[in-house]
Protein backbone atom coordinates (compact mmCIF):
# COMPACT_ATOMS: atom_id res chain seq x y z
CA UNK A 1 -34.95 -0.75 105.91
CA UNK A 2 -36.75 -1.65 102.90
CA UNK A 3 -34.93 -4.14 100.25
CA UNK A 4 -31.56 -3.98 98.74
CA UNK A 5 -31.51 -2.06 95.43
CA UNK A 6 -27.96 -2.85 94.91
CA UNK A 7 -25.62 -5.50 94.98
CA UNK A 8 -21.92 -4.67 96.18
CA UNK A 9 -19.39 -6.47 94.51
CA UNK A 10 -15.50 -6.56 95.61
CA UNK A 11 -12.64 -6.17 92.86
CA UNK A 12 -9.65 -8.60 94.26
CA UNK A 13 -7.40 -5.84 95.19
CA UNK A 14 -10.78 -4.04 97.34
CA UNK A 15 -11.10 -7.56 99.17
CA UNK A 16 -7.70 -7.81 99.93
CA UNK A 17 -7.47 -4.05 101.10
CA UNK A 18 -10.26 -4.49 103.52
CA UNK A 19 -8.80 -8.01 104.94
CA UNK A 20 -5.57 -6.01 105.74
CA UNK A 21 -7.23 -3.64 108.00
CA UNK A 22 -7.27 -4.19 111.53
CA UNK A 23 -10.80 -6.10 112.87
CA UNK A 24 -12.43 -3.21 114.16
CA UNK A 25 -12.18 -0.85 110.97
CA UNK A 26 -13.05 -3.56 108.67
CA UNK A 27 -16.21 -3.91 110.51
CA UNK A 28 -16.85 0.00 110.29
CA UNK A 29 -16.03 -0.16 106.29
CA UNK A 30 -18.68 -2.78 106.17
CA UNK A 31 -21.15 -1.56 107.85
CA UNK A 32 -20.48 2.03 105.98
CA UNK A 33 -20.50 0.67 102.84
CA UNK A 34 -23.94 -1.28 103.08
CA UNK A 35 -25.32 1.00 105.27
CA UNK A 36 -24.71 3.88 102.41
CA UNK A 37 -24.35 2.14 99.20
CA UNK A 38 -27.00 -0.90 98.86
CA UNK A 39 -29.76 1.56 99.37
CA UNK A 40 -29.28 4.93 97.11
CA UNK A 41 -24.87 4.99 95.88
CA UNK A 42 -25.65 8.90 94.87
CA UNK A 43 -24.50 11.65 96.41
CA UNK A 44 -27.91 12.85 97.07
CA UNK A 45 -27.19 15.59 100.06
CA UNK A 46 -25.11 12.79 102.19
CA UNK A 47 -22.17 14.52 102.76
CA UNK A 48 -20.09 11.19 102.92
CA UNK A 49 -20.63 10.24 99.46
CA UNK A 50 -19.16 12.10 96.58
CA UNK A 51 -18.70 11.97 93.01
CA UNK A 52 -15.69 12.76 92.12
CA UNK A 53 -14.69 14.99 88.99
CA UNK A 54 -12.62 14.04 85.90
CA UNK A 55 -13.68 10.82 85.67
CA UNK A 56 -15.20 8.57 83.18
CA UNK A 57 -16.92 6.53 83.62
CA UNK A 58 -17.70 8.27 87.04
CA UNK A 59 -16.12 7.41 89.96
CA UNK A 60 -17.36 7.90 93.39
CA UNK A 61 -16.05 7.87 96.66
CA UNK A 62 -17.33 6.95 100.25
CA UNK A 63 -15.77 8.26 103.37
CA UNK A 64 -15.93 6.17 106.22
CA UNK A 65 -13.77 7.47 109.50
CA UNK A 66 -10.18 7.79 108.17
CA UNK A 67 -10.79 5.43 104.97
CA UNK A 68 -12.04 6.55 101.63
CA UNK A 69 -14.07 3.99 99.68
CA UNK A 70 -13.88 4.28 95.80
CA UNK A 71 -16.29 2.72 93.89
CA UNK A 72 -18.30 3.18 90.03
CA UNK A 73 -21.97 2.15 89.61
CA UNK A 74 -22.86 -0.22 87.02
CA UNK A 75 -26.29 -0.86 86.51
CA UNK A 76 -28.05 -2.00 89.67
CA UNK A 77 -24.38 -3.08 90.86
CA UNK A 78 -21.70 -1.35 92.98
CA UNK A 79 -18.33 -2.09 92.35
CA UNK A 80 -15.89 -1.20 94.94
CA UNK A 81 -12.65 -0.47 93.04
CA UNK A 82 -10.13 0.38 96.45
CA UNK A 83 -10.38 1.03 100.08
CA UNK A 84 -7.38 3.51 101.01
CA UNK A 85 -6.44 5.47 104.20
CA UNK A 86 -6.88 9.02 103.73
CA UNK A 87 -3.42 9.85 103.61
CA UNK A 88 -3.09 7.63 100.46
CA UNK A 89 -5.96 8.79 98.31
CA UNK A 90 -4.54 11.44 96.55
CA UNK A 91 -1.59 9.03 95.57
CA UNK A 92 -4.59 6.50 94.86
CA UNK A 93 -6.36 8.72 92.49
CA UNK A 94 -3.05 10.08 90.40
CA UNK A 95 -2.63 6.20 89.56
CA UNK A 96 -6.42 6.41 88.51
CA UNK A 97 -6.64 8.90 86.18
């Protein structure tokens, strides 16, 4: 892979969601989210990235097995606001707007 174009960056409340996780998912949301989000954080034809609507500044949001991975772009940084289960991102995302 060539270099990293962007530099991920945790809120608190993201770290702490991912350290609750069992072992073997946190690995998977890692690997997900550098594998898909240092290089290009668009939703440019990858089906697990989208940007969601009704946002602003624009959120977007990753999908990684059963966890959903929200996160904005600022500048050349990614900012990853929550990691929830599936079942809780619509709850997630009513708190949001």
């Amino acid at each position: 892979m060539g270099e990293k174009r962007f530099k991920i960056i945790f809120t608190p409340a993201a770290q702490h969601e991912i350290e609750r996780f069992e072992v073997d998912e946190s690995l998977q949301l890692a690997r997900d989210i550098k594998t898909y989000l240092e290089q290009s954080p668009f939703p440019l034809g990858k089906t697990r990235i989208k940007k969601l609507t009704g946002f602003i500044p624009p959120l977007y949001r990753l999908r990684s097995g059963d966890f959903r991975v929200y996160y904005r772009i600022a500048g050349k940084e990614i900012v990853i606001l929550a990691i929830t289960h599936k079942k809780d991102s619509e709850k997630y995302l009513k708190k949001f707007k």
